[in-house]
Every structure is written in structure tokens, then in C-alpha cells.
N, C-alpha and C. Protein backbone atom coordinates (compact mmCIF):
# COMPACT_ATOMS: atom_id res chain seq x y z
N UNK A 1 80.29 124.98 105.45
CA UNK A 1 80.96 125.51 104.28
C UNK A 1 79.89 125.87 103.24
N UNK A 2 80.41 127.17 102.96
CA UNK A 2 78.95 127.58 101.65
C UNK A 2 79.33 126.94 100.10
N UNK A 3 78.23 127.21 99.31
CA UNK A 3 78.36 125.88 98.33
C UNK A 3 79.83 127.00 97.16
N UNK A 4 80.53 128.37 97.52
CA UNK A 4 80.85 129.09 96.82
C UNK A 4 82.05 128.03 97.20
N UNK A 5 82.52 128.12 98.78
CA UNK A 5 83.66 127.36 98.91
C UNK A 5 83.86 126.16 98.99
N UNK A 6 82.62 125.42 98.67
CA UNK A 6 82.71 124.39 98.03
C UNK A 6 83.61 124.01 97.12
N UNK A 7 82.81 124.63 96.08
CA UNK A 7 83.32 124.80 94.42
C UNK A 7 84.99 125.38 94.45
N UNK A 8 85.49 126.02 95.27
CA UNK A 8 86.74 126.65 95.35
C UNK A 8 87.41 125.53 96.39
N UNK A 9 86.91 124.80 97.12
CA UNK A 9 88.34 124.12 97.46
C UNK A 9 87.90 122.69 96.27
N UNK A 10 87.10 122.15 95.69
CA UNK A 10 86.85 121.54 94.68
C UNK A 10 87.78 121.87 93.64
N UNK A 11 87.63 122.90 93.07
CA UNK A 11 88.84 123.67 91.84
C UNK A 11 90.15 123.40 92.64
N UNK A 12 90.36 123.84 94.17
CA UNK A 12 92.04 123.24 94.33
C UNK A 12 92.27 122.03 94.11
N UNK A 13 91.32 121.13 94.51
CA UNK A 13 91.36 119.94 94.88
C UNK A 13 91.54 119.03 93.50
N UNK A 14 90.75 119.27 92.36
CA UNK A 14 91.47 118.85 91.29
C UNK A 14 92.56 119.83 90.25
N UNK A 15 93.05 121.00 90.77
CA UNK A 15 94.02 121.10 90.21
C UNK A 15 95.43 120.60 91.38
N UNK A 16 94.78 120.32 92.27
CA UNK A 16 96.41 119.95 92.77
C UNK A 16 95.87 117.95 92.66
N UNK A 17 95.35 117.27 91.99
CA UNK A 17 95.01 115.93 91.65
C UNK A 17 95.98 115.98 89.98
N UNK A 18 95.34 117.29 89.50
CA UNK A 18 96.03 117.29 88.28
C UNK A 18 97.81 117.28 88.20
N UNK A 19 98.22 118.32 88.98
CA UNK A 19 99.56 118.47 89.11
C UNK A 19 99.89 116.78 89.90
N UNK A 20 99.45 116.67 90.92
CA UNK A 20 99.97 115.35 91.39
C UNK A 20 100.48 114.11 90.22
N UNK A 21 99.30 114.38 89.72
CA UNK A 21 98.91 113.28 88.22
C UNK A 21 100.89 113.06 87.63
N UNK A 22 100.45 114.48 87.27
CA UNK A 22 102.13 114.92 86.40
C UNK A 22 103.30 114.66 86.75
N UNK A 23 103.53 114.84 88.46
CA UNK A 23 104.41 114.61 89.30
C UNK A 23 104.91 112.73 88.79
N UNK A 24 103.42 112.18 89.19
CA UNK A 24 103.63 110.43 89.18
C UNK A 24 104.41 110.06 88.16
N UNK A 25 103.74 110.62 87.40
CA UNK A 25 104.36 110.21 85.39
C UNK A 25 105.52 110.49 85.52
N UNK A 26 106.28 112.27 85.66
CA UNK A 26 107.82 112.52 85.74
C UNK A 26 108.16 111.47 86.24
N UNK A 27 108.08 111.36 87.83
CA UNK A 27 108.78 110.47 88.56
C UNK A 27 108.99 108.71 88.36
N UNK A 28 108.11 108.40 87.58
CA UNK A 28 107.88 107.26 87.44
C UNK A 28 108.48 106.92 85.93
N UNK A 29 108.75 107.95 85.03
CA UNK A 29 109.36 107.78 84.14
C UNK A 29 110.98 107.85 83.85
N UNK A 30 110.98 108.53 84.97
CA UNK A 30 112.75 109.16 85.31
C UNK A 30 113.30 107.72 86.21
N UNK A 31 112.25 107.13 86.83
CA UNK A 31 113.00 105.75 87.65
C UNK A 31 112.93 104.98 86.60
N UNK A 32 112.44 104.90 85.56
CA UNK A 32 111.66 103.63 84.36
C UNK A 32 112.98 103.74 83.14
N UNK A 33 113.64 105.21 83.51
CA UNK A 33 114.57 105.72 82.22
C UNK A 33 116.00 105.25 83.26
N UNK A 34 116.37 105.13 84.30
CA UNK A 34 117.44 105.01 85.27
C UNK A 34 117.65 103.79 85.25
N UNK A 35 116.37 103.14 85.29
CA UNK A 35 116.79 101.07 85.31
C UNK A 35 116.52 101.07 84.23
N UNK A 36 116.22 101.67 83.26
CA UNK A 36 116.47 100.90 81.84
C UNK A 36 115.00 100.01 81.92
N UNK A 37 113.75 100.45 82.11
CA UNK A 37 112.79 99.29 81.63
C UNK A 37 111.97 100.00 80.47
N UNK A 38 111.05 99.07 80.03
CA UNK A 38 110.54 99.87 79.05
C UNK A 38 109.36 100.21 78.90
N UNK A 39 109.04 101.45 78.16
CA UNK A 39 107.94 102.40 79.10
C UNK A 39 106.58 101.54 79.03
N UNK A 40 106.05 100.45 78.39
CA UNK A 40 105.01 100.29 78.49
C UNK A 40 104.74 99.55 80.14
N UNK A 41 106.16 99.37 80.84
CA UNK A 41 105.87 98.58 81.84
C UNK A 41 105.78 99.62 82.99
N UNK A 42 106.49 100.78 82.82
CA UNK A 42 106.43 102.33 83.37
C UNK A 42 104.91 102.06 83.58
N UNK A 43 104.22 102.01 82.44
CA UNK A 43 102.82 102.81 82.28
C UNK A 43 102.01 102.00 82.70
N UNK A 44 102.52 100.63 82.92
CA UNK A 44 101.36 99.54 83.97
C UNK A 44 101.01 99.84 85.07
N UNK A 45 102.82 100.63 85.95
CA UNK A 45 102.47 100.90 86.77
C UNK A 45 102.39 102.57 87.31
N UNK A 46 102.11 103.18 86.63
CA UNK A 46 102.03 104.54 86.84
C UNK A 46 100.03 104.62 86.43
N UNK A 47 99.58 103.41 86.20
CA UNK A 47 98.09 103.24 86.06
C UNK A 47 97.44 102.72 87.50
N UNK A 48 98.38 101.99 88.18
CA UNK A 48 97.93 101.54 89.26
C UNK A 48 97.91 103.38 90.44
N UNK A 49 99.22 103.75 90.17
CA UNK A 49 99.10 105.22 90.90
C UNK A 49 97.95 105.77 90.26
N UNK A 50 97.74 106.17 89.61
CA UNK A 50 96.63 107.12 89.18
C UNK A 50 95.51 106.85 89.64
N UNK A 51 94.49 105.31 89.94
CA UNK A 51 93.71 104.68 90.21
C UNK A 51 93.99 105.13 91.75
N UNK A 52 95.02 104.68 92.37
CA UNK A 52 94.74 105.15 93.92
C UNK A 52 94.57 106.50 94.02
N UNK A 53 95.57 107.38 93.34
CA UNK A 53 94.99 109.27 93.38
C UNK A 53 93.82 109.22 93.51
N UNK A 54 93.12 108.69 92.04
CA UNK A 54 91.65 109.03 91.94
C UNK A 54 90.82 108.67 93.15
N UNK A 55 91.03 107.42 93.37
CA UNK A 55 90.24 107.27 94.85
C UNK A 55 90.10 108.29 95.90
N UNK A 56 91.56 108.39 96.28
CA UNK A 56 91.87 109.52 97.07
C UNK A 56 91.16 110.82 96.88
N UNK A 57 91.11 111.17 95.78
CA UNK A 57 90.50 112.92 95.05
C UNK A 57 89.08 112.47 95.71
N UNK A 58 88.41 110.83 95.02
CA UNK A 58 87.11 111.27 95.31
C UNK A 58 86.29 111.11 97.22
N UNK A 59 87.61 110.54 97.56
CA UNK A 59 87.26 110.61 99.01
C UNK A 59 87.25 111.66 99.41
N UNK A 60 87.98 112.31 99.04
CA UNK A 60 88.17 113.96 99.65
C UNK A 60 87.33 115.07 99.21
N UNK A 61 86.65 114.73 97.82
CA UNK A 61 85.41 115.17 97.36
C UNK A 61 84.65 114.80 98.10
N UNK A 62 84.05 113.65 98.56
CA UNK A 62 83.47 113.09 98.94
C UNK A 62 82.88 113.91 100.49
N UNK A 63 84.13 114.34 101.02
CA UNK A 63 84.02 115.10 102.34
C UNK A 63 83.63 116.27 102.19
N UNK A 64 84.30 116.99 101.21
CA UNK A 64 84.50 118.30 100.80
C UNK A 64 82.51 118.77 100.49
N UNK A 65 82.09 117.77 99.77
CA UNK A 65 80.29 118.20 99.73
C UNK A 65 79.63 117.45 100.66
N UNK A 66 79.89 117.27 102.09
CA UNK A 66 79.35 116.49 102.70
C UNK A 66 78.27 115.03 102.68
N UNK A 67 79.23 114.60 102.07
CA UNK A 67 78.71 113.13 102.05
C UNK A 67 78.66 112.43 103.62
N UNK A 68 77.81 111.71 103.90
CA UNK A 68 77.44 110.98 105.02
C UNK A 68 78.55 109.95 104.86
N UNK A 69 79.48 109.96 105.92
CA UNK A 69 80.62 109.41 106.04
C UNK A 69 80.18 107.56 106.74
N UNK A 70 79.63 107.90 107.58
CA UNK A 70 78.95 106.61 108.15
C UNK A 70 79.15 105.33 106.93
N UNK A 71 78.06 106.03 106.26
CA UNK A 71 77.37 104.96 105.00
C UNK A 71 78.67 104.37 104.44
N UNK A 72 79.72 105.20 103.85
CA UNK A 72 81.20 105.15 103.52
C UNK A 72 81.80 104.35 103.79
N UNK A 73 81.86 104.58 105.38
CA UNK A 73 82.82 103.75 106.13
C UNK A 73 82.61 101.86 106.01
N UNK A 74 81.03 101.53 106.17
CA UNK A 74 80.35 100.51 105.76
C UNK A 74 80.90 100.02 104.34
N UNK A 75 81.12 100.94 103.35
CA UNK A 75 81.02 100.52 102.18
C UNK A 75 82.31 100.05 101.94
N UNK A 76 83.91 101.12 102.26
CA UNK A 76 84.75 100.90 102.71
C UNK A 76 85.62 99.81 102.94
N UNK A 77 84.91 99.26 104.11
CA UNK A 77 85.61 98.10 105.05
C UNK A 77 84.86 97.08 104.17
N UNK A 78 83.63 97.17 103.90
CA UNK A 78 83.42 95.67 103.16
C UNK A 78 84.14 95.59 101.98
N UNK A 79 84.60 96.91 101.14
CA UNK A 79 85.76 96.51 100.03
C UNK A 79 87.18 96.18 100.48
N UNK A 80 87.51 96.63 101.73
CA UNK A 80 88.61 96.15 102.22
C UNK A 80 88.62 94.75 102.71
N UNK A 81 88.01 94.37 102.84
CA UNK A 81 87.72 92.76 103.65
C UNK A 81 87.79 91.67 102.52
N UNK A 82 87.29 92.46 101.13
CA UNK A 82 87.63 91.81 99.76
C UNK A 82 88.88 91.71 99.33
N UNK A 83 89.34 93.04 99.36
CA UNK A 83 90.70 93.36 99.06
C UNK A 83 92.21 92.21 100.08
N UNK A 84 91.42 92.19 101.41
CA UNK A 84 92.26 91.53 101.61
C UNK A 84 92.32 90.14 101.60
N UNK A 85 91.13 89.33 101.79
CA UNK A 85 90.97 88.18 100.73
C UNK A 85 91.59 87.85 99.17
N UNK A 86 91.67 88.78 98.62
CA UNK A 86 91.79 88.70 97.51
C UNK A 86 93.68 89.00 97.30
N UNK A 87 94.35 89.46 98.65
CA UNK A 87 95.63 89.67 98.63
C UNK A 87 96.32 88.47 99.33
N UNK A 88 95.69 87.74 99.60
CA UNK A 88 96.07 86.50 100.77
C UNK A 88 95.56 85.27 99.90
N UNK A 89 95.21 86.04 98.66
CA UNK A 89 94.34 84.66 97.35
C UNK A 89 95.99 84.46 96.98
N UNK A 90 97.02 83.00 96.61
CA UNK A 90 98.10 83.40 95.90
C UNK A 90 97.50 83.01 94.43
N UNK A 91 96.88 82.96 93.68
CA UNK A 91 96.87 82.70 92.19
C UNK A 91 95.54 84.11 92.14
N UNK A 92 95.36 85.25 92.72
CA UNK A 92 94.75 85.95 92.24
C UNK A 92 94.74 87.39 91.38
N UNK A 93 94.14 87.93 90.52
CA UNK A 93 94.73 88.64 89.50
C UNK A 93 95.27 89.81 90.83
N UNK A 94 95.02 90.44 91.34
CA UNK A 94 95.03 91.76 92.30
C UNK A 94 96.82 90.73 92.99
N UNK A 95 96.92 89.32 93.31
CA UNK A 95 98.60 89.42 93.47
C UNK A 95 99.07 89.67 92.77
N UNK A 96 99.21 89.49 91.31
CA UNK A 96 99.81 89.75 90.32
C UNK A 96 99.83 90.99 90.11
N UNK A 97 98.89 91.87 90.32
CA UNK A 97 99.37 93.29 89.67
C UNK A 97 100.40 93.50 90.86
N UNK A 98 100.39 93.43 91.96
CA UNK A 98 101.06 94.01 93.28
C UNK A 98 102.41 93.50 93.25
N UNK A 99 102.68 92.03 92.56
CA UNK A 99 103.98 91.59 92.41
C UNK A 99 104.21 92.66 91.21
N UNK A 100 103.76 92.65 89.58
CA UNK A 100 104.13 93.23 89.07
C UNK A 100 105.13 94.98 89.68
N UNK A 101 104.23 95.63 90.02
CA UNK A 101 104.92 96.67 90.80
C UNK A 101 106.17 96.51 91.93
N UNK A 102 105.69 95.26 92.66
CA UNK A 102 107.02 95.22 93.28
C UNK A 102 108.47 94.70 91.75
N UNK A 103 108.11 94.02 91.04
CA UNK A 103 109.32 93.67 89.97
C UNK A 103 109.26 94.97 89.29
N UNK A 104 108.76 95.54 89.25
CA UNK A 104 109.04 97.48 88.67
C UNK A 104 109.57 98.17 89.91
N UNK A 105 109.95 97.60 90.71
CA UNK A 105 110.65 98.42 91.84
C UNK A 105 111.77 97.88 91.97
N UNK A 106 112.30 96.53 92.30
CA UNK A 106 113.06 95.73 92.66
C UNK A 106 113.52 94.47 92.51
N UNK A 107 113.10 94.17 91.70
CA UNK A 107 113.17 93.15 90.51
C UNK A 107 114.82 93.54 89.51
N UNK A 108 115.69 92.71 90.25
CA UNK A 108 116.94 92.94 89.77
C UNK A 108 117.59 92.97 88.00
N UNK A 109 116.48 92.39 87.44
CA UNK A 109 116.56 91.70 86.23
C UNK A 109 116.15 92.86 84.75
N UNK A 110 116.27 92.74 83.73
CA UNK A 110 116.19 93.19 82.35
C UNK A 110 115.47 92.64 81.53
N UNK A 111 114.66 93.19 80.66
CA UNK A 111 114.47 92.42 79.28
C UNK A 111 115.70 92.20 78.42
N UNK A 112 116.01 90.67 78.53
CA UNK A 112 117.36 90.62 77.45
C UNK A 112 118.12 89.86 78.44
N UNK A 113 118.00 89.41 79.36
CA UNK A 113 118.91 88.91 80.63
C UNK A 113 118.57 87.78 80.55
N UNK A 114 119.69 86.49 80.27
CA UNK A 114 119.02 85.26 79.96
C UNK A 114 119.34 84.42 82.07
N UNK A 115 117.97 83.93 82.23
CA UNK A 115 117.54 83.56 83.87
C UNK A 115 117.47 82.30 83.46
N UNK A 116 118.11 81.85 85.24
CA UNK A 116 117.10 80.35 85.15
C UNK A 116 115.99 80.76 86.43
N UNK A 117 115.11 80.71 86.19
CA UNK A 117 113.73 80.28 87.52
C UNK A 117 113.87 79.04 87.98
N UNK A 118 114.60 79.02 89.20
CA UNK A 118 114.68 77.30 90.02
C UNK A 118 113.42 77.36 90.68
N UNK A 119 113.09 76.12 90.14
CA UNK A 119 111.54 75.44 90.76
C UNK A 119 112.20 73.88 90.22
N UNK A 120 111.53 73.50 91.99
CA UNK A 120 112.00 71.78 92.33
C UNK A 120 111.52 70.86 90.75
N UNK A 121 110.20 71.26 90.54
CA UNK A 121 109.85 70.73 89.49
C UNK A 121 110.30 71.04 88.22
N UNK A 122 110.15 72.21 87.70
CA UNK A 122 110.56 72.23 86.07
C UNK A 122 111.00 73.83 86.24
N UNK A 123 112.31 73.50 86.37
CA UNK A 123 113.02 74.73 86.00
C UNK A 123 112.68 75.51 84.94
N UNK A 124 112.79 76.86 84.63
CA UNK A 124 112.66 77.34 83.07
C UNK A 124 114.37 78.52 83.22
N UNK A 125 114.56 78.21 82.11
CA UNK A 125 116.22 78.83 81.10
C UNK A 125 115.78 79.46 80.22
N UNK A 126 116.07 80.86 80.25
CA UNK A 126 115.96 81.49 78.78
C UNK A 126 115.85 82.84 79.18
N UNK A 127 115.59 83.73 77.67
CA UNK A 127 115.99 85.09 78.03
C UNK A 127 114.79 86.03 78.27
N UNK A 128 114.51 86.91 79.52
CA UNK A 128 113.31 87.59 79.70
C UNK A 128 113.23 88.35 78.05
N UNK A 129 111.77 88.24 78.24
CA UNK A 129 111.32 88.92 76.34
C UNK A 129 109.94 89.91 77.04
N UNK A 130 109.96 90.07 77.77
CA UNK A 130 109.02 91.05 78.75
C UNK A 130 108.08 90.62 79.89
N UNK A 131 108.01 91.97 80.45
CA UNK A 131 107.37 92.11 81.70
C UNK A 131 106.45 92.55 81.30
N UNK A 132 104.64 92.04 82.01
CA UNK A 132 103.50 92.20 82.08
C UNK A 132 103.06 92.92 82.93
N UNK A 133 102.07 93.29 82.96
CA UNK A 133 101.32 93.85 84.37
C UNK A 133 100.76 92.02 85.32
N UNK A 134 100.74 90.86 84.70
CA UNK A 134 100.29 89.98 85.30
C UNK A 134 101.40 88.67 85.26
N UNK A 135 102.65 88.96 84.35
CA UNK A 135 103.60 87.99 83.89
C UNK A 135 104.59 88.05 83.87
N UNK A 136 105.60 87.49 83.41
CA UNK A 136 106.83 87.75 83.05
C UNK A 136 107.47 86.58 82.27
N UNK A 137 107.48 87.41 80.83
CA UNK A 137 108.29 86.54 79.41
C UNK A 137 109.30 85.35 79.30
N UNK A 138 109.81 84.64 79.63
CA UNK A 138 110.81 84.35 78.61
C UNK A 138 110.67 82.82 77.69
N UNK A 139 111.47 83.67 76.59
CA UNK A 139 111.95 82.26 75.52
C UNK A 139 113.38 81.45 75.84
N UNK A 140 112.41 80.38 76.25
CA UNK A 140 113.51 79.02 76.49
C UNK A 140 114.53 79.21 75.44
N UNK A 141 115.55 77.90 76.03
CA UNK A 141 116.26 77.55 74.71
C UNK A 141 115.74 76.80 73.65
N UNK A 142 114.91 76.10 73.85
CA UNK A 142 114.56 75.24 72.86
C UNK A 142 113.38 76.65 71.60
N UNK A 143 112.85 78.09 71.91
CA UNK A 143 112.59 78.65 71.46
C UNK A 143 111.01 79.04 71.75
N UNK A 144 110.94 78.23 72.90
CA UNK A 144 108.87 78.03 73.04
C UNK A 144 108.95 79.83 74.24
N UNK A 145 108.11 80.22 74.51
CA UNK A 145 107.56 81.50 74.68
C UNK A 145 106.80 80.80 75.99
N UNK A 146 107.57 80.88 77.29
CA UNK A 146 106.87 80.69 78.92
C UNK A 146 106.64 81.77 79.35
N UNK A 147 105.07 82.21 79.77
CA UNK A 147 104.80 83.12 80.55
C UNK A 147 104.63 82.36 82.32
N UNK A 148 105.00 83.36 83.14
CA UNK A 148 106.04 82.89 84.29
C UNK A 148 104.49 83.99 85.30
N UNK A 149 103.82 83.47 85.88
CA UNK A 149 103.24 84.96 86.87
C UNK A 149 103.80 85.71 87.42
N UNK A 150 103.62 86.85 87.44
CA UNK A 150 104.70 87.39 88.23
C UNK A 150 104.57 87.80 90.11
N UNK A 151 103.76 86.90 90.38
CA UNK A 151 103.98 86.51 91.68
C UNK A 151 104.66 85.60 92.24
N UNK A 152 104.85 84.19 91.04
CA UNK A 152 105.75 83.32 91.45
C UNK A 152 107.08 83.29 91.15
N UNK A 153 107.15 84.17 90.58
CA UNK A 153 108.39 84.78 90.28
C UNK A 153 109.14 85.48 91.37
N UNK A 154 108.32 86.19 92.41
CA UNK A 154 109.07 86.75 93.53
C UNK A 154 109.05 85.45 94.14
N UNK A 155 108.41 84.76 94.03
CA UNK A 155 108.63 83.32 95.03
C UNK A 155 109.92 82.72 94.96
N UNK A 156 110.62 82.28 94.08
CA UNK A 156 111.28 81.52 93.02
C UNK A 156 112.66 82.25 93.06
N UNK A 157 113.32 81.00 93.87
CA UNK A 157 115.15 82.01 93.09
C UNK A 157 115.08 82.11 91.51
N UNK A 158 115.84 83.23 91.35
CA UNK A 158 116.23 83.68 89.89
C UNK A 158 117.66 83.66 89.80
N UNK A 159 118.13 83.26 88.96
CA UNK A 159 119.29 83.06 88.62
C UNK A 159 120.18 83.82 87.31
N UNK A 160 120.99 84.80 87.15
CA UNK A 160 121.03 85.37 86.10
C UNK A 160 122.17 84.38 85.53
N UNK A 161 122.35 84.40 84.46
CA UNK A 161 123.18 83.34 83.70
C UNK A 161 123.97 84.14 82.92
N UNK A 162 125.11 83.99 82.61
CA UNK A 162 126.23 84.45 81.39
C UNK A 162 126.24 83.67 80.01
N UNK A 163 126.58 84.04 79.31
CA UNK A 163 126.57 83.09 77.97
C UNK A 163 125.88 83.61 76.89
N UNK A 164 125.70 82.36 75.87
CA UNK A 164 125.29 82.91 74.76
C UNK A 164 123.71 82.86 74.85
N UNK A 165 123.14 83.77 74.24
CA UNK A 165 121.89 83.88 74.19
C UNK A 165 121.52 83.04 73.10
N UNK A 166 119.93 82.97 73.33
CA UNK A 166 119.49 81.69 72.18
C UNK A 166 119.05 82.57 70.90
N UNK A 167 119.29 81.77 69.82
CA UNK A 167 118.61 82.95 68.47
C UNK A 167 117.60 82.95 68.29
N UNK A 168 117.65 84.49 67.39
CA UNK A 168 116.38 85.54 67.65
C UNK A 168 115.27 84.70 66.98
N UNK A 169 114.14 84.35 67.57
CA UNK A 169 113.20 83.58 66.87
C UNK A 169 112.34 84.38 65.98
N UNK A 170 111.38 84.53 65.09
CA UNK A 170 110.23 85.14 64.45
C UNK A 170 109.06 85.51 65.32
N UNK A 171 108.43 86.88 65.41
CA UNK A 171 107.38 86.84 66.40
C UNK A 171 106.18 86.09 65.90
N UNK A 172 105.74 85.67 67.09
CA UNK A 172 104.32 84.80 67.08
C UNK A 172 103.44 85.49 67.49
């Protein structure tokens, strides 16, 4: 490939990265506006898409000016061998973002939905007050502010509860 069509499938290659870009956001904002969540939790995970695009763009750059693929592949698998260590870690930050996205997918629940989290040991009661990219909110009844991971949270029956909600405390 000459370095003209280089540069020309390069120019496709990030204008169709760009349009992709746009696509994620619509789409990810139109599911974020349908369940009712709220956009900063949209935008936690419409950051994790963008991060894999980009990878993607620069792998394909990567080919596109002939990069020595070999070396790659080496480099690659030893980040994958991390990656999956690090997905088979359960208290590690990389589960938490991955639960996060799965509770932005399927995560039955609301900000404003008062849960109980059954755990043998110490249950927690109270009303979600938000979702993190690494957590998930709520204020007990007694008024204290539990952040919950949000990996053990997919672990953990959830329980949605009826009733009265607890009053509105002062932010801290």
C-alpha cells in the first residue's frame, strides 16, 4: 500500500471511529433515557465504549501503516493474561467497572427505590441515592450513607421494598 493510501484509508478510518463515537452516545443515551437512569451513569459507561473503540481504531491503524504484528501479538497476550487475572481478582477495580456496566444494563433497580441487600451478615435497608462507576449508594434508615461495590451487589439478592421512604437528609 502506497503511503497516499495510507493516509486515505487512515482519513476513513477515523472518520468512520468518529461517526461510530456518535452512534455509542445516541444509543447509549436513548437506553439511559428508556430506563430512566441518570446521565452521569450513561456517561460512565459510554467511557468504557469509547476506550475499547479507541483501541480498536489504533489496532487497525496499527495494521493499516504496517506495524510488525509479531511484536503486538507478544505485547497483547501479556496484557491479556493481566486482564484476566485481574477479572478473576473479586475485590478488583477492573470487576467493578464490568459489574458497573452490567447494573447499567440489567440491574433491575432505580435511584429512589428503597432495597434491602441480603447478606448472611449485615443486611443493608435503604433507598439507592446513586450508582457509581465502582459502587452503589444507599442511605439506610437510620440516615448513614453505605457505599455497596458494585460487584457484590450482583452477588447479593436485592430486594425491592414498598413503603415509606426515610427523610430527606442534608448533603454531606
Amino acid at each position: 500500500m502506497t503511503t497516499w493510501e495510507s493516509f486515505g484509508v487512515t482519513l476513513v478510518l477515523l472518520l468512520g471511529h468518529t461517526l461510530i463515537r456518535g452512534l455509542i452516545h445516541k444509543s447509549l443515551m436513548a437506553l439511559g433515557q428508556s430506563r430512566q437512569v441518570s446521565e452521569n451513569r450513561v456517561l460512565y459507561v459510554e467511557h468504557v465504549f469509547h476506550f475499547l473503540l479507541g483501541c480498536a481504531t489504533l489496532l487497525i491503524l496499527a495494521g493499516v501503516w504496517g506495524l510488525d504484528f509479531s511484536r503486538l501479538v507478544v505485547l497483547a497476550s501479556s496484557f491479556f493474561a493481566v486482564l484476566g487475572v485481574a477479572m478473576v481478582a473479586q475485590w478488583s477495580i477492573l470487576s467493578n467497572i464490568t459489574a458497573s456496566i452490567t447494573i447499567f444494563f440489567a440491574f433491575p433497580y432505580r435511584i429512589g427505590d428503597r432495597i434491602r441487600i441480603l447478606d448472611k451478615d449485615d443486611s443493608v435497608t435503604g433507598v439507592i441515592t446513586e450508582f457509581g462507576l465502582f459502587y452503589v449508594r444507599v442511605r439506610d434508615d437510620n440516615g448513614d450513607l453505605v457505599t455497596y461495590p458494585a460487584n457484590l451487589i450482583l452477588q447479593k439478592p436485592v430486594r425491592r421494598l414498598e413503603g415509606k421512604e426515610p427523610e430527606p437528609l442534608s448533603p454531606e
